[in-house]
C-alpha atoms as a PDB file:
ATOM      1  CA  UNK A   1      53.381  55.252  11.428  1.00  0.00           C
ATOM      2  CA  UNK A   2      54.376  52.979   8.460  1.00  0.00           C
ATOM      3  CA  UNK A   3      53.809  54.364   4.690  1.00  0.00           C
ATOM      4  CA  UNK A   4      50.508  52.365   3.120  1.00  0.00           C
ATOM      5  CA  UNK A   5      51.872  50.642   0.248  1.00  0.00           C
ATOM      6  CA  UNK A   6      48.075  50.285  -1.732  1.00  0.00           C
ATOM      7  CA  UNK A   7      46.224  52.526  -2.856  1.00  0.00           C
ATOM      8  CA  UNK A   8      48.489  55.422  -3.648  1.00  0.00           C
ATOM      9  CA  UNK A   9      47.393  57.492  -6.675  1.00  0.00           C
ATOM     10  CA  UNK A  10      49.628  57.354  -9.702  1.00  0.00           C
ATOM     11  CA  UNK A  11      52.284  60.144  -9.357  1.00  0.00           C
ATOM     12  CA  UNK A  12      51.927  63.970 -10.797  1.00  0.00           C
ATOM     13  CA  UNK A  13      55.084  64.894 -12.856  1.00  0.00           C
ATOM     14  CA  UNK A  14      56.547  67.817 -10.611  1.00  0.00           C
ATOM     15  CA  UNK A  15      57.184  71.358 -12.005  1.00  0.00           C
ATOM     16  CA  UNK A  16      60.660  71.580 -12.971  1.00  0.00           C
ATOM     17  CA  UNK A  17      63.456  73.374 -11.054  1.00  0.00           C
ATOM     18  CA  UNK A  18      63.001  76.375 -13.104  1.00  0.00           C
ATOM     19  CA  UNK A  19      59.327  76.843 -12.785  1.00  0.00           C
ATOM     20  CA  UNK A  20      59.196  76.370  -9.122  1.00  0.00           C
ATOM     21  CA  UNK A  21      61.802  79.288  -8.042  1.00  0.00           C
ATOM     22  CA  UNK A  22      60.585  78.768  -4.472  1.00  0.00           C
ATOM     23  CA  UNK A  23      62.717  80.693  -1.759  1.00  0.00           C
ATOM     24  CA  UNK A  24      63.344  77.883   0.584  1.00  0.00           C
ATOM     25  CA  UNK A  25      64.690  78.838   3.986  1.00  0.00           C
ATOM     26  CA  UNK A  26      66.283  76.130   6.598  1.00  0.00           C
ATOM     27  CA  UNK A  27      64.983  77.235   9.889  1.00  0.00           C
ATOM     28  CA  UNK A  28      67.008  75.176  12.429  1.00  0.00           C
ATOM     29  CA  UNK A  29      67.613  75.627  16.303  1.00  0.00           C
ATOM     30  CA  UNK A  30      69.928  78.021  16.174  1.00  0.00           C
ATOM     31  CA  UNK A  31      68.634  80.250  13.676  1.00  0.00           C
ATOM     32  CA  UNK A  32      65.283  81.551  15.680  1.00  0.00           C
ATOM     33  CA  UNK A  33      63.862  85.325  15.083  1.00  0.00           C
ATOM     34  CA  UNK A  34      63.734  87.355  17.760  1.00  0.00           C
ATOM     35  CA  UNK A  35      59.848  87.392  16.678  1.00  0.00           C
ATOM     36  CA  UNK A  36      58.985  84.629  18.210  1.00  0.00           C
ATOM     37  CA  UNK A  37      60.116  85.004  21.524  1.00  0.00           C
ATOM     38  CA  UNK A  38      57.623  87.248  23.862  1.00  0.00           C
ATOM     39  CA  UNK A  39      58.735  90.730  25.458  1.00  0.00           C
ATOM     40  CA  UNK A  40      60.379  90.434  29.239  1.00  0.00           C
ATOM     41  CA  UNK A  41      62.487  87.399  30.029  1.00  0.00           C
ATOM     42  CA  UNK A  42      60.793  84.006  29.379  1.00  0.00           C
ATOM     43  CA  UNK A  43      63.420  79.967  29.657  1.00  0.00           C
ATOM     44  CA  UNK A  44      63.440  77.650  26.835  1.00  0.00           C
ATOM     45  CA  UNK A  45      65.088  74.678  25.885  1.00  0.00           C
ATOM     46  CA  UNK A  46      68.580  75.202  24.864  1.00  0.00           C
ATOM     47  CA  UNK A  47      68.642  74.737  20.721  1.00  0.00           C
ATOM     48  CA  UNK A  48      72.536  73.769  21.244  1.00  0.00           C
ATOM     49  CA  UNK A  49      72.225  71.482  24.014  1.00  0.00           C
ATOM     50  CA  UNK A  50      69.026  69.853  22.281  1.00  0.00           C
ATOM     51  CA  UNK A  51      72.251  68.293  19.772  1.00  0.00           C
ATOM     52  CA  UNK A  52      74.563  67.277  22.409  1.00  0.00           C
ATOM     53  CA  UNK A  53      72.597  66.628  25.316  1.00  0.00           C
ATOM     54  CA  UNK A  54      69.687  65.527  23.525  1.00  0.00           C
ATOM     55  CA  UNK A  55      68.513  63.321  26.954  1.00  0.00           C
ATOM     56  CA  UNK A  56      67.890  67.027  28.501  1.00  0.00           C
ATOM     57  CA  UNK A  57      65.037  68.570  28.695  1.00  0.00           C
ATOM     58  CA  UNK A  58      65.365  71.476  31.126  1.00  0.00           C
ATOM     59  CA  UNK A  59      64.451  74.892  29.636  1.00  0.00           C
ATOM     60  CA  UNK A  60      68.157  76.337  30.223  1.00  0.00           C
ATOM     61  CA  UNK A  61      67.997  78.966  27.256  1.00  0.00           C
ATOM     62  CA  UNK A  62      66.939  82.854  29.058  1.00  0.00           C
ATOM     63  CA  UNK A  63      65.986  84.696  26.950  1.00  0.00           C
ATOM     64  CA  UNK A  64      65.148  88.619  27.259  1.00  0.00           C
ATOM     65  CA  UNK A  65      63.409  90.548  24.294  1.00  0.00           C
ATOM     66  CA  UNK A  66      63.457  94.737  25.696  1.00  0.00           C
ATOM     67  CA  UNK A  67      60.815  97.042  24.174  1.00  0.00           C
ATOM     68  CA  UNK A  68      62.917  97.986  21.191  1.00  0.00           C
ATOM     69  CA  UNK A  69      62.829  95.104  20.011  1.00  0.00           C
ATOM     70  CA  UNK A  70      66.175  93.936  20.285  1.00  0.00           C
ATOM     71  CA  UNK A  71      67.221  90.904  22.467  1.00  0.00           C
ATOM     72  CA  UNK A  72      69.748  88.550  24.629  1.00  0.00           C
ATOM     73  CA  UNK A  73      69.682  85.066  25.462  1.00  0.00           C
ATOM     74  CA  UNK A  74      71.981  82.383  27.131  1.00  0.00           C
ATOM     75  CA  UNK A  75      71.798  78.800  28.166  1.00  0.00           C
ATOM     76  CA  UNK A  76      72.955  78.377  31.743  1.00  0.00           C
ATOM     77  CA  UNK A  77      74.132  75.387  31.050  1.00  0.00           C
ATOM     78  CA  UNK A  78      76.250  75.473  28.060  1.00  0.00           C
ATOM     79  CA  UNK A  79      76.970  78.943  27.917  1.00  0.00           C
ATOM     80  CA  UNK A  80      75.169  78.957  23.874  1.00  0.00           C
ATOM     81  CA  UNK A  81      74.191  82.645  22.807  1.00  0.00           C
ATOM     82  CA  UNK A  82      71.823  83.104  19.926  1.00  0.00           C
ATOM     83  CA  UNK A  83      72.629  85.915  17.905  1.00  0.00           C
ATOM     84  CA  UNK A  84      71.360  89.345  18.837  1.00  0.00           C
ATOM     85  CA  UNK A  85      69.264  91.987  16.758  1.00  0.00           C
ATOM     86  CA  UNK A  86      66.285  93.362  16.303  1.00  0.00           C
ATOM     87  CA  UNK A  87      62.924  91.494  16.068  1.00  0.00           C
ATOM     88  CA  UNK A  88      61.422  90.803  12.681  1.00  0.00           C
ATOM     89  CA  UNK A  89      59.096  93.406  11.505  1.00  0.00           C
ATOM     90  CA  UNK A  90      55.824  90.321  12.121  1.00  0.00           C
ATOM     91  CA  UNK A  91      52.930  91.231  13.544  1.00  0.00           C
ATOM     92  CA  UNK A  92      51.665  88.195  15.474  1.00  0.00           C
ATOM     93  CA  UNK A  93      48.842  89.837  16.185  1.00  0.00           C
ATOM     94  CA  UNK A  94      47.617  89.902  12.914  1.00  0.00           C
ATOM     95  CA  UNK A  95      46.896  85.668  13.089  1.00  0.00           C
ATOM     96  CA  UNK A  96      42.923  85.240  13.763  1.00  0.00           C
ATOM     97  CA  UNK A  97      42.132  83.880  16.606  1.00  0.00           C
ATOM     98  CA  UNK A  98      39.360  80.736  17.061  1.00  0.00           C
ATOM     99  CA  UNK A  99      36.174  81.665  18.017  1.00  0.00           C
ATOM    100  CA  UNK A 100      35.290  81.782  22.091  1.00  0.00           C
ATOM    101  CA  UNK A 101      31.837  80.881  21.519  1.00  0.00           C
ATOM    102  CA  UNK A 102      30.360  77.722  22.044  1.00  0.00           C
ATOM    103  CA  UNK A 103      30.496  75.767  19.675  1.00  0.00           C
ATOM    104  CA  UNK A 104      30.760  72.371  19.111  1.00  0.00           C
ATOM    105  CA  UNK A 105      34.248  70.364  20.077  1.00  0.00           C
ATOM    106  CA  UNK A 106      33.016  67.130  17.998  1.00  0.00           C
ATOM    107  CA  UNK A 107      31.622  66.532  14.966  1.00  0.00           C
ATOM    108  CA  UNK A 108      27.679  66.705  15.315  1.00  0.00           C
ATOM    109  CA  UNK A 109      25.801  63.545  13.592  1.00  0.00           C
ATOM    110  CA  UNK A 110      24.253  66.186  10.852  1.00  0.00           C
ATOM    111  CA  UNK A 111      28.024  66.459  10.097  1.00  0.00           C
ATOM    112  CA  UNK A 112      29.001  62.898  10.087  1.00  0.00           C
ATOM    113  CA  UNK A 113      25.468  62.251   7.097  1.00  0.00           C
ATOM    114  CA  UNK A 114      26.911  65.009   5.090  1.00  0.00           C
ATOM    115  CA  UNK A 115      30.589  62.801   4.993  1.00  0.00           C
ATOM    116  CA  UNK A 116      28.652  60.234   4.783  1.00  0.00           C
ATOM    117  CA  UNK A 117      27.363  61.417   1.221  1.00  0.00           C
ATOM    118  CA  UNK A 118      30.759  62.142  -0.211  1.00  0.00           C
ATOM    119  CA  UNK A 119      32.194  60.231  -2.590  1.00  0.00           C
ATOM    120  CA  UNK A 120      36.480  60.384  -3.070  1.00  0.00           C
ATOM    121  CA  UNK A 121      37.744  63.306  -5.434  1.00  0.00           C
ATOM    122  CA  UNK A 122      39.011  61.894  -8.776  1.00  0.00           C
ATOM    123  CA  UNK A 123      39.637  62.879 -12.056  1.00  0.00           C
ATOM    124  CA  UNK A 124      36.129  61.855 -13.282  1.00  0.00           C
ATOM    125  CA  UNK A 125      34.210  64.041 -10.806  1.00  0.00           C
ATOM    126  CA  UNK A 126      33.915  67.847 -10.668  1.00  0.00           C
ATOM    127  CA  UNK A 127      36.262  68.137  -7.503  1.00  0.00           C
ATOM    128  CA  UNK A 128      38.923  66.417  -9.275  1.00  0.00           C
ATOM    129  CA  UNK A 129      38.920  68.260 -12.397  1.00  0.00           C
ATOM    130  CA  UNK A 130      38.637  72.020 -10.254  1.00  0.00           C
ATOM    131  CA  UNK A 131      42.218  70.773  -8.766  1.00  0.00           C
ATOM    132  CA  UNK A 132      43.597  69.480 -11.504  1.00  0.00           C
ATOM    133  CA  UNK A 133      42.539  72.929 -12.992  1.00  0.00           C
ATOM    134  CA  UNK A 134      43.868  74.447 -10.332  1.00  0.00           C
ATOM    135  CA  UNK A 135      47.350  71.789 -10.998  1.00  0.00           C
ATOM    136  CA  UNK A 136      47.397  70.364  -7.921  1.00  0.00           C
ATOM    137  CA  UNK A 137      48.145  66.888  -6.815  1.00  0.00           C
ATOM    138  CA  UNK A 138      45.040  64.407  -6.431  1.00  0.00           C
ATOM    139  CA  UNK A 139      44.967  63.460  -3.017  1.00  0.00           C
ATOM    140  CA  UNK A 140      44.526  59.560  -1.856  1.00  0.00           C
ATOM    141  CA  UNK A 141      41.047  57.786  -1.989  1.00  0.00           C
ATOM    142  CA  UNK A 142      40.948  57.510   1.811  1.00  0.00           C
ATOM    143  CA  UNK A 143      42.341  60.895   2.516  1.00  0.00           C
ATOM    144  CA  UNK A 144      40.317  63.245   4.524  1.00  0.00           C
ATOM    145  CA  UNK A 145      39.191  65.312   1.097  1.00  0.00           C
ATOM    146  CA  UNK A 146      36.090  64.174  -0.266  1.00  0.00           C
ATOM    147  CA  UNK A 147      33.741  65.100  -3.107  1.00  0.00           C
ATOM    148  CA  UNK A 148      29.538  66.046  -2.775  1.00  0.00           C
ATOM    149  CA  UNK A 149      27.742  66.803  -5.932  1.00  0.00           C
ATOM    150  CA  UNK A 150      24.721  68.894  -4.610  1.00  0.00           C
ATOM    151  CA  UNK A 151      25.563  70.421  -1.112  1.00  0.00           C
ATOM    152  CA  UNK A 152      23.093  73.556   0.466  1.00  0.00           C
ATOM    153  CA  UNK A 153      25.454  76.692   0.267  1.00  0.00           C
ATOM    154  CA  UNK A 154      23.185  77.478   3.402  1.00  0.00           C
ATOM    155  CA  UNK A 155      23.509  81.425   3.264  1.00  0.00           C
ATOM    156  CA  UNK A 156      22.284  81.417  -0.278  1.00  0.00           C
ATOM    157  CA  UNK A 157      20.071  79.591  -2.418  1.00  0.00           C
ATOM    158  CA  UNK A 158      23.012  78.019  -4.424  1.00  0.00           C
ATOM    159  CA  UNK A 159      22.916  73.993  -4.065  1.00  0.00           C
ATOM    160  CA  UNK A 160      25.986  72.460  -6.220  1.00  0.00           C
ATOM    161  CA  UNK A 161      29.182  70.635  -6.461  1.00  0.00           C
ATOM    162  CA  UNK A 162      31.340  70.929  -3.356  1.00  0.00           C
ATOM    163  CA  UNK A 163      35.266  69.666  -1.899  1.00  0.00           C
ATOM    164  CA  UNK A 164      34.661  68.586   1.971  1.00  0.00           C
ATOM    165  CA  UNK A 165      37.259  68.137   3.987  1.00  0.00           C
ATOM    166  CA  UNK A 166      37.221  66.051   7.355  1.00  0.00           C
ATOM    167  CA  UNK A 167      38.515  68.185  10.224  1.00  0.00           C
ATOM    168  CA  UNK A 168      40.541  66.170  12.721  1.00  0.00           C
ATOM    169  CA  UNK A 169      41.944  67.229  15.887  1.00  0.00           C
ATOM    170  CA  UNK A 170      45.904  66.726  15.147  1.00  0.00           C
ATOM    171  CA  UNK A 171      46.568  65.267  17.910  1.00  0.00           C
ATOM    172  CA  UNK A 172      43.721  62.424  18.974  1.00  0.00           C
ATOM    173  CA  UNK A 173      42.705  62.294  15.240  1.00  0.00           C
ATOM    174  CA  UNK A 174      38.813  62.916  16.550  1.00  0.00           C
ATOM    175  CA  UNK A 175      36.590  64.468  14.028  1.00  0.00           C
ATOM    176  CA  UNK A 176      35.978  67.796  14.866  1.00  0.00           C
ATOM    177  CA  UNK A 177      34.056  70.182  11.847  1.00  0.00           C
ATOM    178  CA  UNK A 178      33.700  69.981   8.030  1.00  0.00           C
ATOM    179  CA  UNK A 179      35.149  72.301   5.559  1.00  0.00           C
ATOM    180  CA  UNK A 180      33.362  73.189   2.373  1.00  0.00           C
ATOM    181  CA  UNK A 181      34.426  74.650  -1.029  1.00  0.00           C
ATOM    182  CA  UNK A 182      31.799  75.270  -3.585  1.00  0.00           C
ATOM    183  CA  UNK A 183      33.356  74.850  -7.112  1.00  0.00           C
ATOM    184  CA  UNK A 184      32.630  74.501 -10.919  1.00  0.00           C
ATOM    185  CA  UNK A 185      34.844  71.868 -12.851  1.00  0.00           C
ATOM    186  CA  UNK A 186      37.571  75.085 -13.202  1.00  0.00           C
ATOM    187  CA  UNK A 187      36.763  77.424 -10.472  1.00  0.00           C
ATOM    188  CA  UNK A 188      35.021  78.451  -7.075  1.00  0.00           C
ATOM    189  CA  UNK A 189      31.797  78.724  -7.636  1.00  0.00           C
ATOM    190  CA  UNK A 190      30.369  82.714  -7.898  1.00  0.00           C
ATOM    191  CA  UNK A 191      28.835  82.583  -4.471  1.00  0.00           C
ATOM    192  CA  UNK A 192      30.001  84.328  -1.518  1.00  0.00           C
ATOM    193  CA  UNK A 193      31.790  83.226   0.795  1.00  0.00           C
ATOM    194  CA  UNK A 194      32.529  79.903  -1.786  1.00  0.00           C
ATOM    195  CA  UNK A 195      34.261  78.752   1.522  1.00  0.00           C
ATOM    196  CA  UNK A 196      32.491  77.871   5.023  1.00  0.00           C
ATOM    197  CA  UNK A 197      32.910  75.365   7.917  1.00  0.00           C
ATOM    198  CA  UNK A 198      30.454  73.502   9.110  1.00  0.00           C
ATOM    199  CA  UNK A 199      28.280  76.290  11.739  1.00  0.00           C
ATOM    200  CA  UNK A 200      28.432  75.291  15.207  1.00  0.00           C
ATOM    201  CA  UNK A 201      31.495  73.988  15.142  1.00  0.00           C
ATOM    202  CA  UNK A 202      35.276  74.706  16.286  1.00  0.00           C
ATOM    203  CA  UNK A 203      37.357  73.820  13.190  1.00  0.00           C
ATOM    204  CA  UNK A 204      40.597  74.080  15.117  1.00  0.00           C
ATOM    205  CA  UNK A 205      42.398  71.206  13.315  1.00  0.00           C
ATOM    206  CA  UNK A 206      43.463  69.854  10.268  1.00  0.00           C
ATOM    207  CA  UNK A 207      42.772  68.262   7.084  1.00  0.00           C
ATOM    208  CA  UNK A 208      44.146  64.918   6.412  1.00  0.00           C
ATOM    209  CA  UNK A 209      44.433  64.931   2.750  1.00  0.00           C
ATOM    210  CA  UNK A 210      46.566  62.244   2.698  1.00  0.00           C
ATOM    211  CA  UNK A 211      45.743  59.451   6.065  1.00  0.00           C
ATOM    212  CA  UNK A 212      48.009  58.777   8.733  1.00  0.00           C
ATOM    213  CA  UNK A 213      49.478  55.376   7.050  1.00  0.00           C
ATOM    214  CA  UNK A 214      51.056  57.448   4.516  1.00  0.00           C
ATOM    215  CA  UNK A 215      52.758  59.527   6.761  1.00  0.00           C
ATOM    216  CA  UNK A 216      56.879  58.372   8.397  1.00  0.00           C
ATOM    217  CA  UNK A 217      59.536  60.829   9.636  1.00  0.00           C
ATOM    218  CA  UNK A 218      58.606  63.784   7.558  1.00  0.00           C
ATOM    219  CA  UNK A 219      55.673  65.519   6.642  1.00  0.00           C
ATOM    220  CA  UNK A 220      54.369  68.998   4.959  1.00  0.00           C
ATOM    221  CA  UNK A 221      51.677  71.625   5.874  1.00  0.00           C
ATOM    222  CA  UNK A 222      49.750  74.240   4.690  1.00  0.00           C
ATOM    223  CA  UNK A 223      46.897  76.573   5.152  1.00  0.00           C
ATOM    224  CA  UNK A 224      44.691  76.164   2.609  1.00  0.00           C
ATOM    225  CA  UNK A 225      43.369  72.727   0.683  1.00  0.00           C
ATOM    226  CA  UNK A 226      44.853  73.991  -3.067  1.00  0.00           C
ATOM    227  CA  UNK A 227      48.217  75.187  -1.520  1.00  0.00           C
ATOM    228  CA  UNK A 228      48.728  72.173   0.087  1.00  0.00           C
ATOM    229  CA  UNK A 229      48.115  69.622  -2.995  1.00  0.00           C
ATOM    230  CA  UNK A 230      50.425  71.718  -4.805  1.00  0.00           C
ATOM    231  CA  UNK A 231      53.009  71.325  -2.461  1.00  0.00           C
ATOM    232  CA  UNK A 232      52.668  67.608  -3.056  1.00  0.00           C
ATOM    233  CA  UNK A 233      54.637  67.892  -6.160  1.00  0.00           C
ATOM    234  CA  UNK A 234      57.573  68.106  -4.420  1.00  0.00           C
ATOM    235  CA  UNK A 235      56.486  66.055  -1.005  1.00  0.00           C
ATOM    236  CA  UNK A 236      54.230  64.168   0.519  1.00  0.00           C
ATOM    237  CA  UNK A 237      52.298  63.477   2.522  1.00  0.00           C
ATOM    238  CA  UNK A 238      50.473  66.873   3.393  1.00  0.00           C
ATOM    239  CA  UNK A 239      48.100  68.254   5.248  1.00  0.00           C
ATOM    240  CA  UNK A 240      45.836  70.649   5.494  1.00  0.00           C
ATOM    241  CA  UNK A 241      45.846  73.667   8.390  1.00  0.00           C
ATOM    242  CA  UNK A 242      42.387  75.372   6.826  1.00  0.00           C
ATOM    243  CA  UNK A 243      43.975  78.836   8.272  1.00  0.00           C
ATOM    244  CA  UNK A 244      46.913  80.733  10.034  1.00  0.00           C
ATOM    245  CA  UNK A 245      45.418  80.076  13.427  1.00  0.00           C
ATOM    246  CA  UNK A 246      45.380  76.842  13.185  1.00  0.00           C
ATOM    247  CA  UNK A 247      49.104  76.730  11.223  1.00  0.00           C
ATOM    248  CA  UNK A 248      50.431  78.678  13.970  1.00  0.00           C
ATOM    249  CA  UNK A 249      49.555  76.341  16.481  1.00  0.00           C
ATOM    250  CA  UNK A 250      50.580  73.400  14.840  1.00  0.00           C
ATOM    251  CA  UNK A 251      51.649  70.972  17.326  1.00  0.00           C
ATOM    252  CA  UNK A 252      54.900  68.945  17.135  1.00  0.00           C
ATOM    253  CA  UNK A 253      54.065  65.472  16.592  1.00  0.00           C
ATOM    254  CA  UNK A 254      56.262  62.344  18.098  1.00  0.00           C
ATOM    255  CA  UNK A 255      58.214  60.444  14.881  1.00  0.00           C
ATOM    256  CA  UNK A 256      58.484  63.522  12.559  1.00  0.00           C
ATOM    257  CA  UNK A 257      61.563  64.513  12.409  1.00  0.00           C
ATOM    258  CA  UNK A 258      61.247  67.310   9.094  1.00  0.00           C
ATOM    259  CA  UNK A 259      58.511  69.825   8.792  1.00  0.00           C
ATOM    260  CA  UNK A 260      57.959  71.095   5.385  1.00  0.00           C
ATOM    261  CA  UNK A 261      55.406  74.854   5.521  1.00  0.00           C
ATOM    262  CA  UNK A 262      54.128  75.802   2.296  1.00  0.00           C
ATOM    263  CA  UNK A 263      53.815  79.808   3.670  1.00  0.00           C
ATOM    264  CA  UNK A 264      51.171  81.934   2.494  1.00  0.00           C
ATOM    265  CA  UNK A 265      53.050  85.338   1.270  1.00  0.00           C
ATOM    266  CA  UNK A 266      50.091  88.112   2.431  1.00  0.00           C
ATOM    267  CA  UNK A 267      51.248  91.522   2.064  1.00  0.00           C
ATOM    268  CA  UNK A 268      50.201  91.676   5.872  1.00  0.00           C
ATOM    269  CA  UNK A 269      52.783  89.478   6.582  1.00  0.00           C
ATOM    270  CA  UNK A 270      50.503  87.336   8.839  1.00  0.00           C
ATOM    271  CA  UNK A 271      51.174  83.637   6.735  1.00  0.00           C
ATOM    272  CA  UNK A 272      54.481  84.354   7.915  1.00  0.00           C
ATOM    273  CA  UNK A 273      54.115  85.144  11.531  1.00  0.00           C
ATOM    274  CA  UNK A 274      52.153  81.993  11.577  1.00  0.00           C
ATOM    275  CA  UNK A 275      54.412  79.713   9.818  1.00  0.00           C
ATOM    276  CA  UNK A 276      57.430  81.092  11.737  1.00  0.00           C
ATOM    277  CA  UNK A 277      55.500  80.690  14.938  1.00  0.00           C
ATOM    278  CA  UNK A 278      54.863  76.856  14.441  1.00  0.00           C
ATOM    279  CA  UNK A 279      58.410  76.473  13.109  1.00  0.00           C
ATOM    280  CA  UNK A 280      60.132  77.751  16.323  1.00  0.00           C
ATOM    281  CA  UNK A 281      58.494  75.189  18.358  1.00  0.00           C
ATOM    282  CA  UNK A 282      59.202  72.449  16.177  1.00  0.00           C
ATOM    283  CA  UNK A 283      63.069  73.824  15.555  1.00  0.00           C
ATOM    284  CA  UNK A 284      63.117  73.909  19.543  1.00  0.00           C
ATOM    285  CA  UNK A 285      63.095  70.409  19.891  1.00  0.00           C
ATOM    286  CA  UNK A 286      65.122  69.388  17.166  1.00  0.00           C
ATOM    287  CA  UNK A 287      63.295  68.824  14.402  1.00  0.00           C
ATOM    288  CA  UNK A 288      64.312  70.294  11.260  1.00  0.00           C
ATOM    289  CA  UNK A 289      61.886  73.115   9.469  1.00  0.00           C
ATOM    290  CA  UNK A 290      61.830  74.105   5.675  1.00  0.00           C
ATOM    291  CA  UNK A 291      59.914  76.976   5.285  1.00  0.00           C
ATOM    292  CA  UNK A 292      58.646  77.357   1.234  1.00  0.00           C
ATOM    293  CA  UNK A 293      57.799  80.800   0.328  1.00  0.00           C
ATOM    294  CA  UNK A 294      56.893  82.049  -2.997  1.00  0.00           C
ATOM    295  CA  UNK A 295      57.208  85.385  -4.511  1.00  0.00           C
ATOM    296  CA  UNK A 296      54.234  86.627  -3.898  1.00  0.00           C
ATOM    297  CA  UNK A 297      50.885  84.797  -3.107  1.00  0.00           C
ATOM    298  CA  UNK A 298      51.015  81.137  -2.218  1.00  0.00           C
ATOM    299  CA  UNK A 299      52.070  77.955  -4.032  1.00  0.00           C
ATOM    300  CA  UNK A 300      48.987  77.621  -5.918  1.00  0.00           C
ATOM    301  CA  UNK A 301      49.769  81.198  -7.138  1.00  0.00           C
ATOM    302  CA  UNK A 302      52.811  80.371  -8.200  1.00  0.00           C
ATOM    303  CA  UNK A 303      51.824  76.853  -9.700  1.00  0.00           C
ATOM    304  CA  UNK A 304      48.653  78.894 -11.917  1.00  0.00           C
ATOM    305  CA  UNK A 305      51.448  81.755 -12.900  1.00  0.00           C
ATOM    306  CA  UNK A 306      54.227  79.333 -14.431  1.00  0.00           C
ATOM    307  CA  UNK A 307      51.260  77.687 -16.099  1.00  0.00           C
ATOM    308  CA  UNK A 308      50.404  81.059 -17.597  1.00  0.00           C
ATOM    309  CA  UNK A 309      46.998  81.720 -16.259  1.00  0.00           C
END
């Protein structure tokens, strides 16, 4: 995939080095939790043998996890042994899981008029001036984020301004659901839930807030719309994940080499789980994993806080 060079929007001065004090942690091959490794004896691919035999592919790595938690592994081949200990205190658990009813896999033709009626976000229309309330980076015209002035809220009455994002299997890039956010010009709207997907529909996917042209050897992610668009200070392009389900099963994609996760701090400790769980599998073949984790909340928190909201 080749950047797009026209187009772009102009570029957001980033928050400076002292207003973004981000814990960033490195998660490469060789540094995997115990966490995300089921209990009993499962094979993987060798982290160490991934460098220097990267033409291999057999899953050489055993590794055992007992029912205290703590854990052995070693590659058969190369005799690598990843660090013992206990497992992370991460309840995996926790991460929702997609709905088993049937529901739609594609989007339904109601789905594809209400996309249809969008218009792209800027700073002239409501949806651009909630995120740029909300300081986050205004995402490409032909990004998967649009804008729709009047939308049904459905389970209410309420009929107003809305953000709707395209939902896109990551893979095959097939539209697959809509996501909605009611908002004013500087917040959600007072409706609840202010968020839905479309009904009827599996939104296991992602938002493309900024297209696949934009997008080379790296790439970030995040759950929600607002926490990814404020990681765009700092990178882009970035997507979308809509929730921990689907950020935890974030598959690894051929050409990107660096994964950046913007995780979601919950005092459950479930943003996490999922963020950790979709950076082992990318770390297991190689590709390099920042994990960005603010103090508390997520990166939209933090952005609003240094901006003294």
């Amino acid at each position: 995939m080749k950047h797009q060079q026209q187009g772009r929007p102009a570029k957001t001065p980033p928050p400076t080095s002292d207003q973004l004090k981000l814990y960033v942690k490195m998660l490469t091959p060789l540094e995997l939790p115990w966490a995300t490794y089921p209990l009993g004896e499962s094979r993987h691919r060798c982290p160490q043998c991934s460098i220097t035999h990267p033409h291999k592919r057999e899953n050489t790595l055993c590794i055992r996890i007992n029912s205290d938690g703590s854990g052995t592994g070693i590659c058969h081949r190369c005799g690598f042994k990843p660090c013992s200990g206990k497992r992370l205190n991460l309840d995996l658990t926790a991460i929702p899981k997609l709905s088993k009813s049937q529901a739609r896999e594609t989007l339904s033709d109601r789905g594809t008029s209400i996309w249809n009626q969008c218009s792209p976000v800027t700073a002239e229309n409501i949806g651009g001036q909630y995120l740029l309330s909300r300081h986050c980076v205004l995402p490409p015209s032909d990004g998967h984020l649009r804008f729709h002035p009047s939308l049904p809220h459905g389970l209410t009455n309420h009929v107003g301004a809305a953000l709707v994002g395209l939902i896109t299997n990551p893979v095959t890039r097939v539209p697959v659901s809509l996501h909605f956010t009611w908002i004013t010009p500087t917040r959600k709207a007072a409706i609840e839930p202010p968020r839905r997907t479309l009904a009827g529909h599996r939104s296991n996917g992602v938002i493309r807030l900024y297209p696949d042209e934009y997008v080379s050897t790296g790439l970030g992610i995040a759950e929600g719309i607002e926490t990814a668009l404020s990681l765009a200070h700092s990178m882009r392009p970035v997507w979308s994940c809509v929730n921990k389900a689907n950020l935890a099963k974030f598959p690894v994609l051929n050409g990107i080499e660096c994964l950046s996760i913007a995780v979601d701090n919950d005092k459950d400790g479930g943003g996490e789980a999922a963020a950790l769980s979709c950076g082992r599998r990318w770390a297991l073949v190689g590709s390099t994993v920042h994990l960005m984790i603010s103090p508390t909340g997520d990166l939209n928190d933090l952005l609003r806080t240094v901006n003294h909201e």
